[in-house]
ModelCIF file with pLDDT and N, C-alpha, C, O atoms, coordinates in Angstrom:
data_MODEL
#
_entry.id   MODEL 
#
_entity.id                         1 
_entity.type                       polymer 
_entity.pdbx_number_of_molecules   1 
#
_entity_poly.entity_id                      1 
_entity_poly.type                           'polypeptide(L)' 
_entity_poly.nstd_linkage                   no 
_entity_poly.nstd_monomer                   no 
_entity_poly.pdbx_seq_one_letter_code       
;(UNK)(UNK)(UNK)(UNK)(UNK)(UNK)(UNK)(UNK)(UNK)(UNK)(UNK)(UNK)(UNK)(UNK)(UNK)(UNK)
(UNK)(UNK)(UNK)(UNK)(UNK)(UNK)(UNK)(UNK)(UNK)(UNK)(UNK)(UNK)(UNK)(UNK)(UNK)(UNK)
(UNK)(UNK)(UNK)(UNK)(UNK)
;
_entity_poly.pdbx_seq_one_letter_code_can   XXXXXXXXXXXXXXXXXXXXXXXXXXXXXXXXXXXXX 
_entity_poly.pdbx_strand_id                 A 
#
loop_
_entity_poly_seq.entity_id 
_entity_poly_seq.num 
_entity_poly_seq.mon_id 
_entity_poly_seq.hetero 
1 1  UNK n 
1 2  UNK n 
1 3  UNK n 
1 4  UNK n 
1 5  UNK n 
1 6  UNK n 
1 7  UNK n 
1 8  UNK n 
1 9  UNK n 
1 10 UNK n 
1 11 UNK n 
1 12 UNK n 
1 13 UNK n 
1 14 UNK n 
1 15 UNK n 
1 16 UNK n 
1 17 UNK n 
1 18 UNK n 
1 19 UNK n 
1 20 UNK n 
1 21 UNK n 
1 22 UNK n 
1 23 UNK n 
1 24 UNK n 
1 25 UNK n 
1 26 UNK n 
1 27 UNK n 
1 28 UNK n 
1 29 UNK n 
1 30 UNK n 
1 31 UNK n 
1 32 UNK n 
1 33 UNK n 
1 34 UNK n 
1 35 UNK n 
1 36 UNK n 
1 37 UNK n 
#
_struct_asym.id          A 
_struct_asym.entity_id   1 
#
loop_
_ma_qa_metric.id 
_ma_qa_metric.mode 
_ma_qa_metric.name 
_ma_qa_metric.software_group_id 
_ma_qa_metric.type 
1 global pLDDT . pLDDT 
2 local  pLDDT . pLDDT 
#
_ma_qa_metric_global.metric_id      1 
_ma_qa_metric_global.metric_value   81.22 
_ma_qa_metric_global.model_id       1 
_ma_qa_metric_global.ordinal_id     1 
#
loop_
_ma_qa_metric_local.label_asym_id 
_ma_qa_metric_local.label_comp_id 
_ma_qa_metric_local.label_seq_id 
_ma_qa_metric_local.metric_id 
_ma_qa_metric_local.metric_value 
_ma_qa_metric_local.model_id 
_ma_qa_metric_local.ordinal_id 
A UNK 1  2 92.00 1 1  
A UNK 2  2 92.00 1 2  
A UNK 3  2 92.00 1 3  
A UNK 4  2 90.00 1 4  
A UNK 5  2 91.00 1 5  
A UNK 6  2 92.00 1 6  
A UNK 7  2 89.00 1 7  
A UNK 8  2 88.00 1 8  
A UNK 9  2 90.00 1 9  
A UNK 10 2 91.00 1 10 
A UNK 11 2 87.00 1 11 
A UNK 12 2 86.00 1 12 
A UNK 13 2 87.00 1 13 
A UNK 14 2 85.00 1 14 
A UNK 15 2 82.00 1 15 
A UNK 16 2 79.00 1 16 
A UNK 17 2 79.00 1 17 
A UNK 18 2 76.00 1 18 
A UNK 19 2 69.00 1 19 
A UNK 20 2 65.00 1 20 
A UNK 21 2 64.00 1 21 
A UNK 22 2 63.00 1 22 
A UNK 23 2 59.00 1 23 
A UNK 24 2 53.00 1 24 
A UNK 25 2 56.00 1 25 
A UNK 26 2 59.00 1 26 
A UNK 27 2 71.00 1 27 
A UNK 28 2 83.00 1 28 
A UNK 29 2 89.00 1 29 
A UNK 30 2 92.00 1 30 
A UNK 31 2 94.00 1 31 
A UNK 32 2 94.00 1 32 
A UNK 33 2 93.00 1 33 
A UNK 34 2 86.00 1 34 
A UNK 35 2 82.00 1 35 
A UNK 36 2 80.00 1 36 
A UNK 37 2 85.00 1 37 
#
loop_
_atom_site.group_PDB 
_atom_site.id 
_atom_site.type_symbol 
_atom_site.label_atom_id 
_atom_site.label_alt_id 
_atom_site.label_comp_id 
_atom_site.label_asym_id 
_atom_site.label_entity_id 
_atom_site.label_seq_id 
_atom_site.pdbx_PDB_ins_code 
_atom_site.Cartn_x 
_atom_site.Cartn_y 
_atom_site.Cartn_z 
_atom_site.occupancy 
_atom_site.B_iso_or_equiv 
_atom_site.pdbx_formal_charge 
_atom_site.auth_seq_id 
_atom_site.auth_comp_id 
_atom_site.auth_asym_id 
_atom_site.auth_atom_id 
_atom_site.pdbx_PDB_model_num 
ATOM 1   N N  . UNK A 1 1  ? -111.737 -56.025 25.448 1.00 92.00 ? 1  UNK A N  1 
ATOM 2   C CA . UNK A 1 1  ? -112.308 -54.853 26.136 1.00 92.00 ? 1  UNK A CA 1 
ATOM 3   C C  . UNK A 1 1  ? -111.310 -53.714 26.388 1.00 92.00 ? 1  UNK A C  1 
ATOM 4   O O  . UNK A 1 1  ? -111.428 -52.539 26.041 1.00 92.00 ? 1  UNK A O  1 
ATOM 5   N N  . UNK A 1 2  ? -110.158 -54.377 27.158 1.00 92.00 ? 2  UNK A N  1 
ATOM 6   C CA . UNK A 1 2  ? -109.336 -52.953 27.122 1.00 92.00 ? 2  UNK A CA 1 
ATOM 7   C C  . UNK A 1 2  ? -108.789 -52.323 25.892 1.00 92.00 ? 2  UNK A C  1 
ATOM 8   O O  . UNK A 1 2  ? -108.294 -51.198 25.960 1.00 92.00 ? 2  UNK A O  1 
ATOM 9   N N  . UNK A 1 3  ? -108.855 -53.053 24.647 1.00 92.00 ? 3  UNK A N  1 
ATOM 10  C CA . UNK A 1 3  ? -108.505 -52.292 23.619 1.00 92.00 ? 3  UNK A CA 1 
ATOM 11  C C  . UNK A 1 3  ? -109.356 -51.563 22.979 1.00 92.00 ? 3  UNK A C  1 
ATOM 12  O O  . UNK A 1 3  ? -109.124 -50.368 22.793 1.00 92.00 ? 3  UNK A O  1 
ATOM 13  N N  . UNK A 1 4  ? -110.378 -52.100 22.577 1.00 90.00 ? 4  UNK A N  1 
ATOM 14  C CA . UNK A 1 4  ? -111.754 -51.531 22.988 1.00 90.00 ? 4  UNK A CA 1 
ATOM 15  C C  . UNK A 1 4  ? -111.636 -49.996 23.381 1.00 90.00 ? 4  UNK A C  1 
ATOM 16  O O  . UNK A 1 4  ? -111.482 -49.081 22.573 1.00 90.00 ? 4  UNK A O  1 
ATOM 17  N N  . UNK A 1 5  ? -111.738 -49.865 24.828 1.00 91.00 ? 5  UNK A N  1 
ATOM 18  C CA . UNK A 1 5  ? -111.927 -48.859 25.526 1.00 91.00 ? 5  UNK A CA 1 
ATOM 19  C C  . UNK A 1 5  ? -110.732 -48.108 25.200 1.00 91.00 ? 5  UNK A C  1 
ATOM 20  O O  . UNK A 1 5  ? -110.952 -46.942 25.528 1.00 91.00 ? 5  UNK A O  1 
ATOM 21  N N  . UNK A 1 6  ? -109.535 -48.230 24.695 1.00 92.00 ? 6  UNK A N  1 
ATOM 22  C CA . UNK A 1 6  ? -108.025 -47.148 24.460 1.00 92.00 ? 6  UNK A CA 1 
ATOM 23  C C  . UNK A 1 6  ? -108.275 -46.811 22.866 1.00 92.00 ? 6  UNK A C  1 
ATOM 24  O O  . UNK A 1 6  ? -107.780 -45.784 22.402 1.00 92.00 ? 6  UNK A O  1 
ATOM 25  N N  . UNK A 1 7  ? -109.025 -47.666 22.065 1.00 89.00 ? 7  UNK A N  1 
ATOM 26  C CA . UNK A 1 7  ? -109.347 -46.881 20.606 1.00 89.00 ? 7  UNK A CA 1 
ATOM 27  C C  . UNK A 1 7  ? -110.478 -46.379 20.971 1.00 89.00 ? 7  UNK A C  1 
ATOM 28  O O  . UNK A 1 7  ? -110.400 -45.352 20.296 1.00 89.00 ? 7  UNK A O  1 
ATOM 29  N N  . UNK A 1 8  ? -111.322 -46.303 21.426 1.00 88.00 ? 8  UNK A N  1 
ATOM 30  C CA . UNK A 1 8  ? -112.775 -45.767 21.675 1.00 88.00 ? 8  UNK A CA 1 
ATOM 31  C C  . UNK A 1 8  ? -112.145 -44.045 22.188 1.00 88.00 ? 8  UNK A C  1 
ATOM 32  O O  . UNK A 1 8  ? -112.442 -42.969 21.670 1.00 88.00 ? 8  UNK A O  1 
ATOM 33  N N  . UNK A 1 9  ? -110.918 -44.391 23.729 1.00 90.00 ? 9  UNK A N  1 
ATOM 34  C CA . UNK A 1 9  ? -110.959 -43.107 24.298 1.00 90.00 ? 9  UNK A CA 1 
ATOM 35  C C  . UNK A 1 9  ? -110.103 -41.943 23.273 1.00 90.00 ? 9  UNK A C  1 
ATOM 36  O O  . UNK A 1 9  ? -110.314 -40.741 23.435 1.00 90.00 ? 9  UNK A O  1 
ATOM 37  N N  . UNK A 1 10 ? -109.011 -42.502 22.090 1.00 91.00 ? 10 UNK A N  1 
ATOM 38  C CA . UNK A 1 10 ? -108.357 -42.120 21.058 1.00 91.00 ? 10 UNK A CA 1 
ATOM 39  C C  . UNK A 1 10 ? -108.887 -41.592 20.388 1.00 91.00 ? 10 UNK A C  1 
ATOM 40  O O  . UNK A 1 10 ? -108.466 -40.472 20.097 1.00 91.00 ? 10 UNK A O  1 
ATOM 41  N N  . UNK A 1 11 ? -110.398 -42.212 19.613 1.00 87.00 ? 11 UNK A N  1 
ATOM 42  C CA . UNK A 1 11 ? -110.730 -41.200 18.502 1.00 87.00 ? 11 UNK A CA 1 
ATOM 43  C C  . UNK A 1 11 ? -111.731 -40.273 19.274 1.00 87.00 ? 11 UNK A C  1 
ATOM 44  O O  . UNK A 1 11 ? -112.121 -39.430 18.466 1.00 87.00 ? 11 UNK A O  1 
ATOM 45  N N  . UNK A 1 12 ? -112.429 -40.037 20.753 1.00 86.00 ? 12 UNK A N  1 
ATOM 46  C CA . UNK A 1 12 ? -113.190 -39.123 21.149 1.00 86.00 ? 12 UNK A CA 1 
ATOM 47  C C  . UNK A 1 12 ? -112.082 -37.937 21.070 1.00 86.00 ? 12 UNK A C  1 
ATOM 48  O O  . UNK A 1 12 ? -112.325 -36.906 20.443 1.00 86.00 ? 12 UNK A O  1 
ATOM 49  N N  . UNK A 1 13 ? -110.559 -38.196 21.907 1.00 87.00 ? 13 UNK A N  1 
ATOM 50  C CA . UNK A 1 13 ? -109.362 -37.887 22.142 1.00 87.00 ? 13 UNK A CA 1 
ATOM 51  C C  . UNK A 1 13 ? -108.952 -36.642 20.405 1.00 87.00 ? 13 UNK A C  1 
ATOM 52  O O  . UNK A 1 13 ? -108.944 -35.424 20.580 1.00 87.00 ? 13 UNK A O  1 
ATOM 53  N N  . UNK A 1 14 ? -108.722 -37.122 19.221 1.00 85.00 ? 14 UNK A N  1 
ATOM 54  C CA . UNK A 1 14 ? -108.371 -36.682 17.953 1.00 85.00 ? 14 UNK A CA 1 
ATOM 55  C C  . UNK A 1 14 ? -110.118 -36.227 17.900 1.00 85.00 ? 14 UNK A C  1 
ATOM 56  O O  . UNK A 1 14 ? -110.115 -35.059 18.291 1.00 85.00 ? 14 UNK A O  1 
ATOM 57  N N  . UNK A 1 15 ? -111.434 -36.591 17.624 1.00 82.00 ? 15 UNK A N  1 
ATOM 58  C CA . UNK A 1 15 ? -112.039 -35.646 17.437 1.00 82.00 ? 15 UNK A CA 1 
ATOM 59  C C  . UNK A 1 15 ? -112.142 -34.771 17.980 1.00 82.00 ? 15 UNK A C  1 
ATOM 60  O O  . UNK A 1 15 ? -112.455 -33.863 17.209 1.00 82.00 ? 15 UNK A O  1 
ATOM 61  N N  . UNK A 1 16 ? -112.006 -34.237 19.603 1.00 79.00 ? 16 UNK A N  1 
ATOM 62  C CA . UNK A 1 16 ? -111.812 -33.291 20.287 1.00 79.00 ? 16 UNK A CA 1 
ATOM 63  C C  . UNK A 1 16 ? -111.012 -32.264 20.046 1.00 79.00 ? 16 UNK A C  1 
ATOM 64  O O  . UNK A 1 16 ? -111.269 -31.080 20.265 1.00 79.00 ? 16 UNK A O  1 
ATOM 65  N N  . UNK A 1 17 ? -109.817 -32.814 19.491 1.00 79.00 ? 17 UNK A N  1 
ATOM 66  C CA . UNK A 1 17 ? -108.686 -31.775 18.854 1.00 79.00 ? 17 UNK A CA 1 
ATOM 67  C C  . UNK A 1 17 ? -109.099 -31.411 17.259 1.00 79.00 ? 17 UNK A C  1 
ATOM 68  O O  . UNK A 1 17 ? -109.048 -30.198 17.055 1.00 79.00 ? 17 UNK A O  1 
ATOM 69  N N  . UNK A 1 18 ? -109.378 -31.972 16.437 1.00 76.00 ? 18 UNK A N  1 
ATOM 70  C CA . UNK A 1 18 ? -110.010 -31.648 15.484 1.00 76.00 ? 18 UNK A CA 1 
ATOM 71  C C  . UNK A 1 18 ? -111.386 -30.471 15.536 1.00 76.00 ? 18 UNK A C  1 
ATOM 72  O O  . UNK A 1 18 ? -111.613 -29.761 14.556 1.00 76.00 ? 18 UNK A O  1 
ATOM 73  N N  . UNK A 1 19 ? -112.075 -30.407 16.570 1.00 69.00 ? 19 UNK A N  1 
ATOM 74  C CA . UNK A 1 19 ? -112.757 -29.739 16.894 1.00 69.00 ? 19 UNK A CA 1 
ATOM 75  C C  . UNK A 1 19 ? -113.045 -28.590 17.412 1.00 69.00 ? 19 UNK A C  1 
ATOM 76  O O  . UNK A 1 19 ? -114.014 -27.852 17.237 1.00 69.00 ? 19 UNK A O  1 
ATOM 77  N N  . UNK A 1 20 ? -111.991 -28.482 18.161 1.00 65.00 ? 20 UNK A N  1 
ATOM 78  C CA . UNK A 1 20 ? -111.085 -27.555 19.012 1.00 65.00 ? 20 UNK A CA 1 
ATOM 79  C C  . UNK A 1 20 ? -110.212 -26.506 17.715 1.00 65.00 ? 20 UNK A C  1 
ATOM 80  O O  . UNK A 1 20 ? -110.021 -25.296 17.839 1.00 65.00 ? 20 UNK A O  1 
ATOM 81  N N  . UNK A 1 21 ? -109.774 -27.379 16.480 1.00 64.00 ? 21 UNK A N  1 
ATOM 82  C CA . UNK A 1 21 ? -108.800 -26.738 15.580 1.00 64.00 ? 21 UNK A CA 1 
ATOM 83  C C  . UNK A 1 21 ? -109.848 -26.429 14.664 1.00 64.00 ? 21 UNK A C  1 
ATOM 84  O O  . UNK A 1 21 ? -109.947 -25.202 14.645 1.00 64.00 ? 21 UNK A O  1 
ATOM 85  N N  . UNK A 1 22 ? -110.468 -26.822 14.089 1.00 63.00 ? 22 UNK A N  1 
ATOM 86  C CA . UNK A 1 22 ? -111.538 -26.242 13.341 1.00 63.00 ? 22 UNK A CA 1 
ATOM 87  C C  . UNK A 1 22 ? -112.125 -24.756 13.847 1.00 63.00 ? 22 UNK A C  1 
ATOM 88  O O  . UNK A 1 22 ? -112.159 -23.677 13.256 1.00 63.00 ? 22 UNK A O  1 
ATOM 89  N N  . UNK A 1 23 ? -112.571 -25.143 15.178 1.00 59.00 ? 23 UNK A N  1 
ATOM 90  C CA . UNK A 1 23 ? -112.846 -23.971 15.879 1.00 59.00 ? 23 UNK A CA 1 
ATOM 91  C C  . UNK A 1 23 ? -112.209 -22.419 15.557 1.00 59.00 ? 23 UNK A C  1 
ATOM 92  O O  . UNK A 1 23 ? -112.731 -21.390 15.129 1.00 59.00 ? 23 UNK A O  1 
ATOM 93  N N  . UNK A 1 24 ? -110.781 -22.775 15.989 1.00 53.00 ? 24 UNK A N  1 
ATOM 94  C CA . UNK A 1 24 ? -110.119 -21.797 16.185 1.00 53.00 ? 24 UNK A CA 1 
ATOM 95  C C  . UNK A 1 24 ? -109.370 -21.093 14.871 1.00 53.00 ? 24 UNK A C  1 
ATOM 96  O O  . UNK A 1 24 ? -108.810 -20.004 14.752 1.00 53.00 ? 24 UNK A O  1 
ATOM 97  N N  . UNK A 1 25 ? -109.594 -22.152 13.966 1.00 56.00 ? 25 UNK A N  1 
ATOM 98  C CA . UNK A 1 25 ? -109.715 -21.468 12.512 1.00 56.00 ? 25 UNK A CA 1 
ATOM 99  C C  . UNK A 1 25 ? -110.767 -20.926 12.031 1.00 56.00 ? 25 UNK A C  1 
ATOM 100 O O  . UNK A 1 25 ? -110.662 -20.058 11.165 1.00 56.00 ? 25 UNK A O  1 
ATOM 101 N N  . UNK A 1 26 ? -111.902 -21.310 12.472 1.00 59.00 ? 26 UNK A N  1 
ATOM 102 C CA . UNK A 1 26 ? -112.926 -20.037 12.080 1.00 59.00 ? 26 UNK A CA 1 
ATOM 103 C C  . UNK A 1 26 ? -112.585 -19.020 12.756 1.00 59.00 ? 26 UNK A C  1 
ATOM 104 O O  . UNK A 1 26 ? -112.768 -18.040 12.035 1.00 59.00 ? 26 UNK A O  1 
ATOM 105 N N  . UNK A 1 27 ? -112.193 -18.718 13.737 1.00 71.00 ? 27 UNK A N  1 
ATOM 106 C CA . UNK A 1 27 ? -112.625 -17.473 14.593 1.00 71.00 ? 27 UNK A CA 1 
ATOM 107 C C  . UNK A 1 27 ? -111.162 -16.627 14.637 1.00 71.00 ? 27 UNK A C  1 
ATOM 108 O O  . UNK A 1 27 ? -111.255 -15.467 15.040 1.00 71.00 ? 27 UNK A O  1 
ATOM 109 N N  . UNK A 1 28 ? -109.774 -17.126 14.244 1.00 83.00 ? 28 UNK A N  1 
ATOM 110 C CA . UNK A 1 28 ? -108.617 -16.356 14.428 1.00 83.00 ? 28 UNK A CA 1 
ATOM 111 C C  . UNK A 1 28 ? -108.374 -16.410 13.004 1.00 83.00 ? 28 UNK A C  1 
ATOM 112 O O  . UNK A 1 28 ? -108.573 -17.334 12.215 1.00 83.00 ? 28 UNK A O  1 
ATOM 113 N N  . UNK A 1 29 ? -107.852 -15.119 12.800 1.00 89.00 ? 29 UNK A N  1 
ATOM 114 C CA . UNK A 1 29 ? -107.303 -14.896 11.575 1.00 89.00 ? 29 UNK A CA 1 
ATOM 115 C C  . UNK A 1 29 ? -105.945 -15.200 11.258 1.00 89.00 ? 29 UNK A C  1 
ATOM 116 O O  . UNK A 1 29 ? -105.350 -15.026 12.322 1.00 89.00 ? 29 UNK A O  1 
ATOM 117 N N  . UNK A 1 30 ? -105.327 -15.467 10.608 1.00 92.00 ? 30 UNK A N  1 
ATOM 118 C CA . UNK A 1 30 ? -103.395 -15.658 10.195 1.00 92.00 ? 30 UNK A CA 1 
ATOM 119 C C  . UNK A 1 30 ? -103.313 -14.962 9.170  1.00 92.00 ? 30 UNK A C  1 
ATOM 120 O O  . UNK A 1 30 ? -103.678 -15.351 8.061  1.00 92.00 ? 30 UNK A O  1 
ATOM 121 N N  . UNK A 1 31 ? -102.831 -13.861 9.410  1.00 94.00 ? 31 UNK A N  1 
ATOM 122 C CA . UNK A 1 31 ? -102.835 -12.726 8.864  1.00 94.00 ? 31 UNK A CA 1 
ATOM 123 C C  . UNK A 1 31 ? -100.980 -12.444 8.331  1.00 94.00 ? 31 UNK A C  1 
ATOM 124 O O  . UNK A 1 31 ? -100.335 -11.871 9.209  1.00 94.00 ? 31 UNK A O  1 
ATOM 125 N N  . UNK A 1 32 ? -100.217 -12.777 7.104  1.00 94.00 ? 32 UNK A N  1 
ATOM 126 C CA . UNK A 1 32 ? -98.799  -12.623 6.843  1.00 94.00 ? 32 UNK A CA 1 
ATOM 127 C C  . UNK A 1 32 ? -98.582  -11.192 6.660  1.00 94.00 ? 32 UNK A C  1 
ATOM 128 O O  . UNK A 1 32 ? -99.485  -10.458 6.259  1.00 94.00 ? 32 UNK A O  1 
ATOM 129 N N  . UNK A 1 33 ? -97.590  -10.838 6.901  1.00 93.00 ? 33 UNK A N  1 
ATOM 130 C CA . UNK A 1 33 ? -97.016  -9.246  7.031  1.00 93.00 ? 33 UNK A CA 1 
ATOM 131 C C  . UNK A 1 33 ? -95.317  -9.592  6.506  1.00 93.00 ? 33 UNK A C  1 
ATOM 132 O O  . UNK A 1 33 ? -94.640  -10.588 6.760  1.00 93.00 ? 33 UNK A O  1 
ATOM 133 N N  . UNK A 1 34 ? -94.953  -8.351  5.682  1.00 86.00 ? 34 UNK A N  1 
ATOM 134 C CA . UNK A 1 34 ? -93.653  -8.381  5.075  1.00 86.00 ? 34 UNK A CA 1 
ATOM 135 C C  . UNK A 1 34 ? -92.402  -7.862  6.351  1.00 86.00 ? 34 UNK A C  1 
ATOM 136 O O  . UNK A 1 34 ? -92.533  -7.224  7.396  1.00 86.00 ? 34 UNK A O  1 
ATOM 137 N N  . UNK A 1 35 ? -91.813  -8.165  6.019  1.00 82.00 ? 35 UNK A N  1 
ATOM 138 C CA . UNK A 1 35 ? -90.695  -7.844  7.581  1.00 82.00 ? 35 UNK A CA 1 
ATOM 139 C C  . UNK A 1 35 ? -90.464  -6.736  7.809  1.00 82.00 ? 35 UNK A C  1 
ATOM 140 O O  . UNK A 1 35 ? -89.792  -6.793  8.839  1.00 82.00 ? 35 UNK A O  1 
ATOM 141 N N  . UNK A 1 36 ? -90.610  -5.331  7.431  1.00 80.00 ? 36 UNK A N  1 
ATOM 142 C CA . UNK A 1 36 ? -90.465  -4.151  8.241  1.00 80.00 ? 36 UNK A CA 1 
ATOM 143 C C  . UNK A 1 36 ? -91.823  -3.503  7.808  1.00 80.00 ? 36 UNK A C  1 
ATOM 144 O O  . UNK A 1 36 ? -92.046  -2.436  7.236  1.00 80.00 ? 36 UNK A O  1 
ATOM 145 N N  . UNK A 1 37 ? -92.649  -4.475  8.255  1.00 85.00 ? 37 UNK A N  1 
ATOM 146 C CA . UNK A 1 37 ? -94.302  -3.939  8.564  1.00 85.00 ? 37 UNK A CA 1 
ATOM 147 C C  . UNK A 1 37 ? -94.882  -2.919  9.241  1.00 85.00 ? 37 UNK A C  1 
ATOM 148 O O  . UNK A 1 37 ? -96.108  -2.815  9.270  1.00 85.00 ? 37 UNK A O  1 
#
């Protein structure tokens, strides 16, 4: 059970961040610029 419950709270844990990063790659751009831009 307690291992159980520490891989269970891990992958809610990594999909959350996966989700979160997906996110924020749709919506922000990364935009490269040459050095005296």
């Amino acid at each position: 059970l307690p291992y159980a419950k520490k891989a269970v709270a891990l992958q809610e844990e990594y999909q959350e961040a996966v989700r979160r990063e997906l996110e924020l790659l749709n919506t922000t751009l990364v935009i490269g610029v040459l050095r005296r831009w």
